[in-house]
N, C-alpha and C. Protein backbone atom coordinates (compact mmCIF):
# COMPACT_ATOMS: atom_id res chain seq x y z
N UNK A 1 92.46 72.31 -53.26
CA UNK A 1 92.24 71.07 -53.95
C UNK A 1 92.79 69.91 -53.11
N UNK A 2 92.11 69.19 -53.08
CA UNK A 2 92.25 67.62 -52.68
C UNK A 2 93.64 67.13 -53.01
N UNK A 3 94.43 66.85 -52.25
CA UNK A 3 95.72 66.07 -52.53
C UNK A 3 96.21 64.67 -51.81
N UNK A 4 95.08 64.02 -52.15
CA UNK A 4 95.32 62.51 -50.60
C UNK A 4 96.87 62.35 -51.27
N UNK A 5 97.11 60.52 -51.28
CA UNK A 5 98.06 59.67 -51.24
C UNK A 5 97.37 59.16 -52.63
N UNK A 6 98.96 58.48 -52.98
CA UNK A 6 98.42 57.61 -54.53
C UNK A 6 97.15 56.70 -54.74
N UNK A 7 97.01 56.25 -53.72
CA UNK A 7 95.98 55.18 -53.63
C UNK A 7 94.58 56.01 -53.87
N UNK A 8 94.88 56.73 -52.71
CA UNK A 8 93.26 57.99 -52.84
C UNK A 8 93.00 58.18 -54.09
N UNK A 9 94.16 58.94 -54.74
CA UNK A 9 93.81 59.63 -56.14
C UNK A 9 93.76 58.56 -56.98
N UNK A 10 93.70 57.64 -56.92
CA UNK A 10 93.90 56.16 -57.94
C UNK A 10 92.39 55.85 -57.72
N UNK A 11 91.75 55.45 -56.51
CA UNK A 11 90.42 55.44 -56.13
C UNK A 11 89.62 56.53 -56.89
N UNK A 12 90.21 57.73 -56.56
CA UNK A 12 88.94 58.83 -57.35
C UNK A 12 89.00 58.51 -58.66
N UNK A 13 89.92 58.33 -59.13
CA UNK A 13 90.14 58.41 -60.44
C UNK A 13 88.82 57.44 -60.97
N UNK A 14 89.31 55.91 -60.62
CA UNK A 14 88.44 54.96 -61.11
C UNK A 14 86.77 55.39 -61.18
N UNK A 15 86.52 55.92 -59.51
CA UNK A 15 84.88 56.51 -59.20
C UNK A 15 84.47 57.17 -60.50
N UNK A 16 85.56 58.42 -60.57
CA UNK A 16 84.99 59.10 -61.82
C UNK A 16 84.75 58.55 -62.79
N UNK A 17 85.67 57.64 -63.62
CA UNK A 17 84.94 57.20 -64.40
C UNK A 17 84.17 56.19 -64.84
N UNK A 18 83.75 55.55 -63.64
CA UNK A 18 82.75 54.38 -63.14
C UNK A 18 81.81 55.41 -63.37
N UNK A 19 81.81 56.20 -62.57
CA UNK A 19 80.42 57.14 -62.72
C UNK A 19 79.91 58.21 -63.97
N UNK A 20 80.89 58.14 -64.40
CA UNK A 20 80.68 59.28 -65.56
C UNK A 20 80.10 57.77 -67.06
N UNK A 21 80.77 56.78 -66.71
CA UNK A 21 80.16 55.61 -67.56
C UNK A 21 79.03 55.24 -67.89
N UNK A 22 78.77 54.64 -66.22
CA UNK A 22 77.45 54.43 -65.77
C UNK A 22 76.18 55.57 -66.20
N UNK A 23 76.48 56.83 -65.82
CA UNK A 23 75.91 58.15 -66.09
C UNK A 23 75.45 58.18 -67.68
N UNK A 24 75.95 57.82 -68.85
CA UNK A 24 76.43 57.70 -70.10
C UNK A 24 75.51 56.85 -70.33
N UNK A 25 75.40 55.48 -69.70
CA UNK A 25 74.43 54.69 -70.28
C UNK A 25 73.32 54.73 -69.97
N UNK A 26 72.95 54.89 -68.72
CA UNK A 26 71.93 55.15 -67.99
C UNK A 26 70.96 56.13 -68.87
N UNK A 27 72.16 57.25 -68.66
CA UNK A 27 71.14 58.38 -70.12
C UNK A 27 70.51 57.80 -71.41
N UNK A 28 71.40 56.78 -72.09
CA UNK A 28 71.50 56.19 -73.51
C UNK A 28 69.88 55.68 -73.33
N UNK A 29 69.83 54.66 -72.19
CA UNK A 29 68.72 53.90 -71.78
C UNK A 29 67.23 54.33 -71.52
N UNK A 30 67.35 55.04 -70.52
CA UNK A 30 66.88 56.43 -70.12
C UNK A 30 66.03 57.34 -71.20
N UNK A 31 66.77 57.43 -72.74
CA UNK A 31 66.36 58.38 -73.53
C UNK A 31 65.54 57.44 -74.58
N UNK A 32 66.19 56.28 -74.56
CA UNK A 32 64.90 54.95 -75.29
C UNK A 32 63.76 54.82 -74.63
N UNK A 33 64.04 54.15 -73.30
CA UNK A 33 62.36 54.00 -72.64
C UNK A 33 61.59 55.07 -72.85
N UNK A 34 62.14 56.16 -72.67
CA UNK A 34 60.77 57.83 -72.77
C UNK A 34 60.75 57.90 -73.82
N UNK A 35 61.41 57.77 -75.11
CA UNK A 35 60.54 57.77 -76.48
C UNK A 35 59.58 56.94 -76.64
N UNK A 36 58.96 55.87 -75.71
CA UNK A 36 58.18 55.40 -75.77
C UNK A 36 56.91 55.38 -74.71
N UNK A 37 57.13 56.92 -74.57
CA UNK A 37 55.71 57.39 -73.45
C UNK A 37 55.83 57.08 -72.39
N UNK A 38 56.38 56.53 -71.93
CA UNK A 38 56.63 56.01 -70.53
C UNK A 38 57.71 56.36 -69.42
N UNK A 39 57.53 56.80 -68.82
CA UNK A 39 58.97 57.02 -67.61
C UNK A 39 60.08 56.25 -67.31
N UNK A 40 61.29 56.12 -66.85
CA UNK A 40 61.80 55.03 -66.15
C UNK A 40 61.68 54.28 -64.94
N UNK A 41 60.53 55.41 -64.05
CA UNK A 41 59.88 54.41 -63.36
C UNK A 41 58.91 53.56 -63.34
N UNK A 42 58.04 54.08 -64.23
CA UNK A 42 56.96 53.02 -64.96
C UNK A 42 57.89 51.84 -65.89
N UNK A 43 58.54 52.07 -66.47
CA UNK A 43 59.17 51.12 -67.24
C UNK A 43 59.84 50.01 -65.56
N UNK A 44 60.14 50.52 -65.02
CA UNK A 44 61.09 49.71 -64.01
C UNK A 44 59.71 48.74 -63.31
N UNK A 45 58.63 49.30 -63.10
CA UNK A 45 57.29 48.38 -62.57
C UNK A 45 56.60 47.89 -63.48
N UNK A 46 56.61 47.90 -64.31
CA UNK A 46 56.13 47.12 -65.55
C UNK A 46 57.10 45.69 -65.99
N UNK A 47 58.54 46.40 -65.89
CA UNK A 47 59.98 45.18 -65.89
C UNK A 47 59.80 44.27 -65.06
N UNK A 48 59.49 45.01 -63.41
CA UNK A 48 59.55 44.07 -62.02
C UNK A 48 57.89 43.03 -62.76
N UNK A 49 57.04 43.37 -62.99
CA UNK A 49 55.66 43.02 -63.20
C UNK A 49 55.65 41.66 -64.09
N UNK A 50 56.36 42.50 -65.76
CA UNK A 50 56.44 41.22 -66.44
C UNK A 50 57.28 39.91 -66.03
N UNK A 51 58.89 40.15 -65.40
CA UNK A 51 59.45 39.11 -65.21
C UNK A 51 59.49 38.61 -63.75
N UNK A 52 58.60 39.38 -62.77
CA UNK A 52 58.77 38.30 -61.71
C UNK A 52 57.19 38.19 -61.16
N UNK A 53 55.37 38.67 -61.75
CA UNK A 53 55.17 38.38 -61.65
C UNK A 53 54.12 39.16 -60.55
N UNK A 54 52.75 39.62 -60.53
CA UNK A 54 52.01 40.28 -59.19
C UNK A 54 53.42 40.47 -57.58
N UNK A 55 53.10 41.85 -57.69
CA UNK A 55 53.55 42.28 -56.32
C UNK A 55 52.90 43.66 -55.63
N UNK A 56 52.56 43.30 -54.47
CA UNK A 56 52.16 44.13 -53.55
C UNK A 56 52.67 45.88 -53.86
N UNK A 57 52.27 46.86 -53.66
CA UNK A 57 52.76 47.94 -53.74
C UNK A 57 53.79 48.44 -53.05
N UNK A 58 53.77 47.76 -51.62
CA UNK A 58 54.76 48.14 -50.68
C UNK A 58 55.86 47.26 -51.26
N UNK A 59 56.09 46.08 -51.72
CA UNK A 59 57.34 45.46 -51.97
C UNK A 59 58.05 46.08 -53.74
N UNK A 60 56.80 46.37 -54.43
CA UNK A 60 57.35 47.38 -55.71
C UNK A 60 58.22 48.57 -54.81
N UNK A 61 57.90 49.14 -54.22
CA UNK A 61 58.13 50.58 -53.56
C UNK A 61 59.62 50.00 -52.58
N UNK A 62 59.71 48.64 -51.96
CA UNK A 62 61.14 48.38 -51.65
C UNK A 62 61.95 47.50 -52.54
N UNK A 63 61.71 46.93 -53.35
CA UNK A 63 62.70 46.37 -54.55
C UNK A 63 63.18 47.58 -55.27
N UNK A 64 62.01 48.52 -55.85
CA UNK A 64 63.03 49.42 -56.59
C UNK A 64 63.52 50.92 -56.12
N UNK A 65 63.04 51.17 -54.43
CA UNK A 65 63.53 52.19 -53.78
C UNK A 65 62.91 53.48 -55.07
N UNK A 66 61.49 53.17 -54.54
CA UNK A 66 60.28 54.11 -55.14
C UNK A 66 59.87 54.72 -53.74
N UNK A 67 60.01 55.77 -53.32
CA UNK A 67 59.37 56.34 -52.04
C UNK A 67 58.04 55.56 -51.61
N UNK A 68 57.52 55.67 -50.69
CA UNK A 68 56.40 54.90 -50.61
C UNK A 68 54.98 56.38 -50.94
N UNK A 69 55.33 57.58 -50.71
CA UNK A 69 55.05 58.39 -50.70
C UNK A 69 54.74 59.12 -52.57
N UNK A 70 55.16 58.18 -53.26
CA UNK A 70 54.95 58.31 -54.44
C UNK A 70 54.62 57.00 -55.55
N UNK A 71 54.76 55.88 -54.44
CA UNK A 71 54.93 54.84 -55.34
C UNK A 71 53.03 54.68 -55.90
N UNK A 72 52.25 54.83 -54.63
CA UNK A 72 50.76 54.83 -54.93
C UNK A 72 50.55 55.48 -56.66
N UNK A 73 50.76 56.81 -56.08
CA UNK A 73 50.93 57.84 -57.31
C UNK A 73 51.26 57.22 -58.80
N UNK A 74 52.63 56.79 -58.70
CA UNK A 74 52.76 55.91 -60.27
C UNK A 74 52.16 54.90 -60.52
N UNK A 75 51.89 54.07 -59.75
CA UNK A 75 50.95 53.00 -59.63
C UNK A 75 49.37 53.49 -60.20
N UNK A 76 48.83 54.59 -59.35
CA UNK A 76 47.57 54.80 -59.95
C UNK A 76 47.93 55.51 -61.46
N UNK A 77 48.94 55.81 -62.18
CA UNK A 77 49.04 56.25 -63.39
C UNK A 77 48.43 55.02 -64.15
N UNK A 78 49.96 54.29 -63.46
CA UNK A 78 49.69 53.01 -64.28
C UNK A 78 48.30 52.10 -64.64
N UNK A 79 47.47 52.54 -63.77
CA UNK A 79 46.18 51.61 -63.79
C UNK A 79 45.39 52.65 -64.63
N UNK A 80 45.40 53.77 -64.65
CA UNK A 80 44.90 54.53 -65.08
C UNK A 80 44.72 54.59 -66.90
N UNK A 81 45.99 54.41 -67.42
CA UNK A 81 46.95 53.72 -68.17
C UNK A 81 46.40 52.54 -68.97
N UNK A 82 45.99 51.78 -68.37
CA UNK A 82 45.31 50.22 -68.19
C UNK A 82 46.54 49.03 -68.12
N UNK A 83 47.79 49.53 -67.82
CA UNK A 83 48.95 49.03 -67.54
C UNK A 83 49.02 47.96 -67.03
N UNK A 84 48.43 48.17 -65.88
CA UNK A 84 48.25 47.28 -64.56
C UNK A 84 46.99 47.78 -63.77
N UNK A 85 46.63 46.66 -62.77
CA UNK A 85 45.39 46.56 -62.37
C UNK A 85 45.51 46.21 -60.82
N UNK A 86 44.50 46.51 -59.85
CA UNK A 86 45.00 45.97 -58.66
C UNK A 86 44.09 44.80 -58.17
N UNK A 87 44.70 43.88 -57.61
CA UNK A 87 43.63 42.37 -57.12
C UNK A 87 43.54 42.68 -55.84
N UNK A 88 42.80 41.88 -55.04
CA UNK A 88 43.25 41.89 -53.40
C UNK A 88 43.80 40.80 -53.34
N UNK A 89 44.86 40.80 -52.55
CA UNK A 89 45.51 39.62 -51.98
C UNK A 89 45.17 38.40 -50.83
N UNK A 90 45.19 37.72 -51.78
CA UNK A 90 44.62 36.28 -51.26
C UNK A 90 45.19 36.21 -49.59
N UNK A 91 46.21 36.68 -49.38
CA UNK A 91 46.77 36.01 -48.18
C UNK A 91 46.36 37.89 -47.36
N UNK A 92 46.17 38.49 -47.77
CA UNK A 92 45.81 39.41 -46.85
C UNK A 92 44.97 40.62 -47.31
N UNK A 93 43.90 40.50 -46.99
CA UNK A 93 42.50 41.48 -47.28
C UNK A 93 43.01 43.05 -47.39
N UNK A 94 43.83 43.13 -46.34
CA UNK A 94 44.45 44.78 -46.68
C UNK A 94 44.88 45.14 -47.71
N UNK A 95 46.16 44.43 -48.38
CA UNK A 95 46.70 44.66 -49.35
C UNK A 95 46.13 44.27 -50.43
N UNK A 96 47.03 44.89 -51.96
CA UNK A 96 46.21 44.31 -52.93
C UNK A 96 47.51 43.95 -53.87
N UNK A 97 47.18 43.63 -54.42
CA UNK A 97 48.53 43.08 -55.88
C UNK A 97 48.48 43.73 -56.76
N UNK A 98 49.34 44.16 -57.94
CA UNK A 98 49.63 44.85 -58.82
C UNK A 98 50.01 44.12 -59.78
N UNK A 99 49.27 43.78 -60.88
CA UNK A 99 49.29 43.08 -61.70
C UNK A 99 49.19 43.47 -63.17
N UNK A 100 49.95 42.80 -64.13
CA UNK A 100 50.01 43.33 -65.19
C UNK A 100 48.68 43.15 -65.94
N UNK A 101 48.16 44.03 -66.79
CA UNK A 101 47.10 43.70 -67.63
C UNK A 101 47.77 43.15 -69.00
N UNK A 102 46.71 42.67 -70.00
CA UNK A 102 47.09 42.29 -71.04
C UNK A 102 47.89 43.66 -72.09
N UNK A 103 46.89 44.75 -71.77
CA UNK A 103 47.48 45.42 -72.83
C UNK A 103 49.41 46.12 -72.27
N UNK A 104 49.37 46.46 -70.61
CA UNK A 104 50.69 46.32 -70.21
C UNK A 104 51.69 45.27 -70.60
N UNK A 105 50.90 44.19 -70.56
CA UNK A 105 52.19 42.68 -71.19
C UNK A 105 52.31 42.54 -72.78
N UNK A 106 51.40 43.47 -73.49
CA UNK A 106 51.78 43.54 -74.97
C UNK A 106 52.72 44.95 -75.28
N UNK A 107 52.41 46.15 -74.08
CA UNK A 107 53.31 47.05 -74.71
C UNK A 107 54.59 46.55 -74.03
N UNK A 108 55.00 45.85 -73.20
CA UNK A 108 56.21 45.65 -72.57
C UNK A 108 56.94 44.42 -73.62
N UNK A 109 56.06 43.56 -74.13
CA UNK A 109 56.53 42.46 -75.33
C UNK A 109 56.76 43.12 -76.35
N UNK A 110 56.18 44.49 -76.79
CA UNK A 110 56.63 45.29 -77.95
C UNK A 110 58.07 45.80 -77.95
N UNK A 111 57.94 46.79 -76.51
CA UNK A 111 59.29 47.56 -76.40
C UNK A 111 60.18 47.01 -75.36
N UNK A 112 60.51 45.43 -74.78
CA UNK A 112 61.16 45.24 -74.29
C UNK A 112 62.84 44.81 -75.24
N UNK A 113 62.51 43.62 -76.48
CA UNK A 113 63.48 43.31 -77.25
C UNK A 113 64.08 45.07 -77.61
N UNK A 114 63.62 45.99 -77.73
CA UNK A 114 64.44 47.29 -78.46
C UNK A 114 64.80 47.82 -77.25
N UNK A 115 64.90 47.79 -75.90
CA UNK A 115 65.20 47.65 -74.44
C UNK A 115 67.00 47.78 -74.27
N UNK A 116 66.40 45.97 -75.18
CA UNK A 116 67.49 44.99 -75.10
C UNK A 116 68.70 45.46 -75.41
N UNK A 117 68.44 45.40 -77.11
CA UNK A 117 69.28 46.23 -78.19
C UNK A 117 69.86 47.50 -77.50
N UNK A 118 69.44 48.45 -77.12
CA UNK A 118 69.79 49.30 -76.68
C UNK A 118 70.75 49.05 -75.72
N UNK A 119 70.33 48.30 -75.10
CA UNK A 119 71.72 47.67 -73.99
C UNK A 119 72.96 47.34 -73.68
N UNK A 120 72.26 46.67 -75.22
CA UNK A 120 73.77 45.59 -75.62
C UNK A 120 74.58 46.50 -76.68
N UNK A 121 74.16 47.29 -77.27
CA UNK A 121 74.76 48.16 -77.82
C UNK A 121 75.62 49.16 -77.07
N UNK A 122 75.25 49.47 -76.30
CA UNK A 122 76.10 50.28 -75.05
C UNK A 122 77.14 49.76 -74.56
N UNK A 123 77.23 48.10 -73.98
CA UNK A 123 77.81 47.41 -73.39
C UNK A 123 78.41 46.51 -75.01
N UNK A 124 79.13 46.89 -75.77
CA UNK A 124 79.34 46.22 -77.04
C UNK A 124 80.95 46.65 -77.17
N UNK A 125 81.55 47.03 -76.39
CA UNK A 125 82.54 47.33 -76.99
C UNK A 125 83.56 46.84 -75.66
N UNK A 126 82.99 45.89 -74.90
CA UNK A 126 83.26 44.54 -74.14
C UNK A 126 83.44 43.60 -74.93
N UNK A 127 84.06 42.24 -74.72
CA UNK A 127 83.92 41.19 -74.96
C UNK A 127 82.81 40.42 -74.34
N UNK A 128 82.67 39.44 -73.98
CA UNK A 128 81.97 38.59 -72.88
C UNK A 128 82.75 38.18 -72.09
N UNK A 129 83.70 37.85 -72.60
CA UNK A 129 84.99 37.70 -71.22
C UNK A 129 85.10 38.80 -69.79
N UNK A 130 85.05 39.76 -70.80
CA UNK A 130 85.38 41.30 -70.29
C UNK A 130 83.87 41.68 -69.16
N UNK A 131 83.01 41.34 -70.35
CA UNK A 131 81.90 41.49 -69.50
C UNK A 131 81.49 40.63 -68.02
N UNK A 132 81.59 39.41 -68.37
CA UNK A 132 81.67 38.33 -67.17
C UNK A 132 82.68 39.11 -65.58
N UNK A 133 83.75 39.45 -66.15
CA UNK A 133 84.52 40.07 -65.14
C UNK A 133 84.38 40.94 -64.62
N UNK A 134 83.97 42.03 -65.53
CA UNK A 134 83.13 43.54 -65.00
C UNK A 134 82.06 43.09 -63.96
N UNK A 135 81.16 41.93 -64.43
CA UNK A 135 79.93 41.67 -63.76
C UNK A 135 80.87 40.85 -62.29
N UNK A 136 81.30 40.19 -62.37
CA UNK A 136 82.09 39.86 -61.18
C UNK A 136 82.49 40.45 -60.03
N UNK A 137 83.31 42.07 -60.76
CA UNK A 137 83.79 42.45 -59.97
C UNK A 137 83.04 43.98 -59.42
N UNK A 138 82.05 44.21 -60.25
CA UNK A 138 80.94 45.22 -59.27
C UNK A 138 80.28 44.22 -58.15
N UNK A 139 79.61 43.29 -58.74
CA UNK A 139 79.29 42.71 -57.52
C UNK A 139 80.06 42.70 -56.31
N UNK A 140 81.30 42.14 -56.41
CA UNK A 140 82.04 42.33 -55.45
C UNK A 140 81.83 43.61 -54.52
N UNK A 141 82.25 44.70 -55.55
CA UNK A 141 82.19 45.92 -55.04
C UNK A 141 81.11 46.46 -54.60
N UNK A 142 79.73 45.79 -54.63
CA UNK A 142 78.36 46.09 -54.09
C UNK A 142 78.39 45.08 -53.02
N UNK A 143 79.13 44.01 -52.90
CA UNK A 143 78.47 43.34 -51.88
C UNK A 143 79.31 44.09 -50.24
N UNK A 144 80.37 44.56 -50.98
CA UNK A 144 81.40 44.95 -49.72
C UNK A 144 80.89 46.03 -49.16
N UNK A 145 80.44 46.92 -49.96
CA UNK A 145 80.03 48.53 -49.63
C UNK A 145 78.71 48.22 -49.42
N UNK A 146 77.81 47.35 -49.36
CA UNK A 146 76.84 47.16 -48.19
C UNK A 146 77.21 46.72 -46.93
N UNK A 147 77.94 45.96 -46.86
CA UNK A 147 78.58 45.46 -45.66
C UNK A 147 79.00 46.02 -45.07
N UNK A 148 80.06 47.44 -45.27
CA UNK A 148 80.62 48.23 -44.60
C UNK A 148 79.76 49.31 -44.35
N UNK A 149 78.36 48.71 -44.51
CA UNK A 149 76.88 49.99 -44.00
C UNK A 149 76.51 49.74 -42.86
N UNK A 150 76.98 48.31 -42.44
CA UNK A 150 76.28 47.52 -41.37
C UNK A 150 77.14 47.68 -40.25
């Protein structure tokens, strides 16, 4: 068994239960979106779709670290679906855009507010104070541990 220095075991400690947290909600979340027919990766391109708007397949496939090797694949569900639809892109004949259809922007206006709820229910036993700081200080902790990738 592992026996670093205080600090080490103070570090694991926290990981674990950063991760066993995270793990916890993720599931909570996770087990809402699929009661509603849908995957969490379809739910995650339908999310990227409604709030930011037509995007290329290749930039769906690097915003949400969708293989590129599978992202086609959910994508053609999705159209399949009538979810989303593909345009060609104005600025380049190769590519095409991925765009929400109407009936995708009504099931995502249905089951996004119970999304929500679900969320905030998880994250409810924060303050907003509490929360503001949490949100503070992962960032932190994401911006450093990319940095120390480079």
């Amino acid at each position: 068994m592992y026996q670093g220095n205080e600090q080490s075991q103070f570090d694991l400690r926290l990981f674990r239960v950063w991760l066993k947290a995270s793990k916890t909600i993720f599931d909570h979340v996770a087990k809402d979106i699929e009661r509603h027919g849908i995957s969490v990766e379809n739910f995650s391109i339908l999310e990227l779709l409604y709030n930011k708007g037509p995007h290329t397949i290749q930039k769906i496939s690097e915003k949400l670290s969708i293989p590129s090797g599978s992202i086609t694949y959910v994508v053609d569900k999705l159209e399949k679906n009538e979810f989303v639809k593909r345009h060609s892109s104005p600025i380049d004949r190769r590519a095409s855009n991925v765009v929400l259809t109407d009936k995708g922007h009504g099931l995502f206006q249905e089951i996004f507010p119970q999304h929500v709820e679900v969320i905030s229910k998880n994250l409810s036993s924060l303050n907003n104070e509490e929360k503001i700081l949490l949100t503070d200080l992962l960032k932190r902790l994401g911006l450093s541990a990319s940095q120390s990738l480079n």
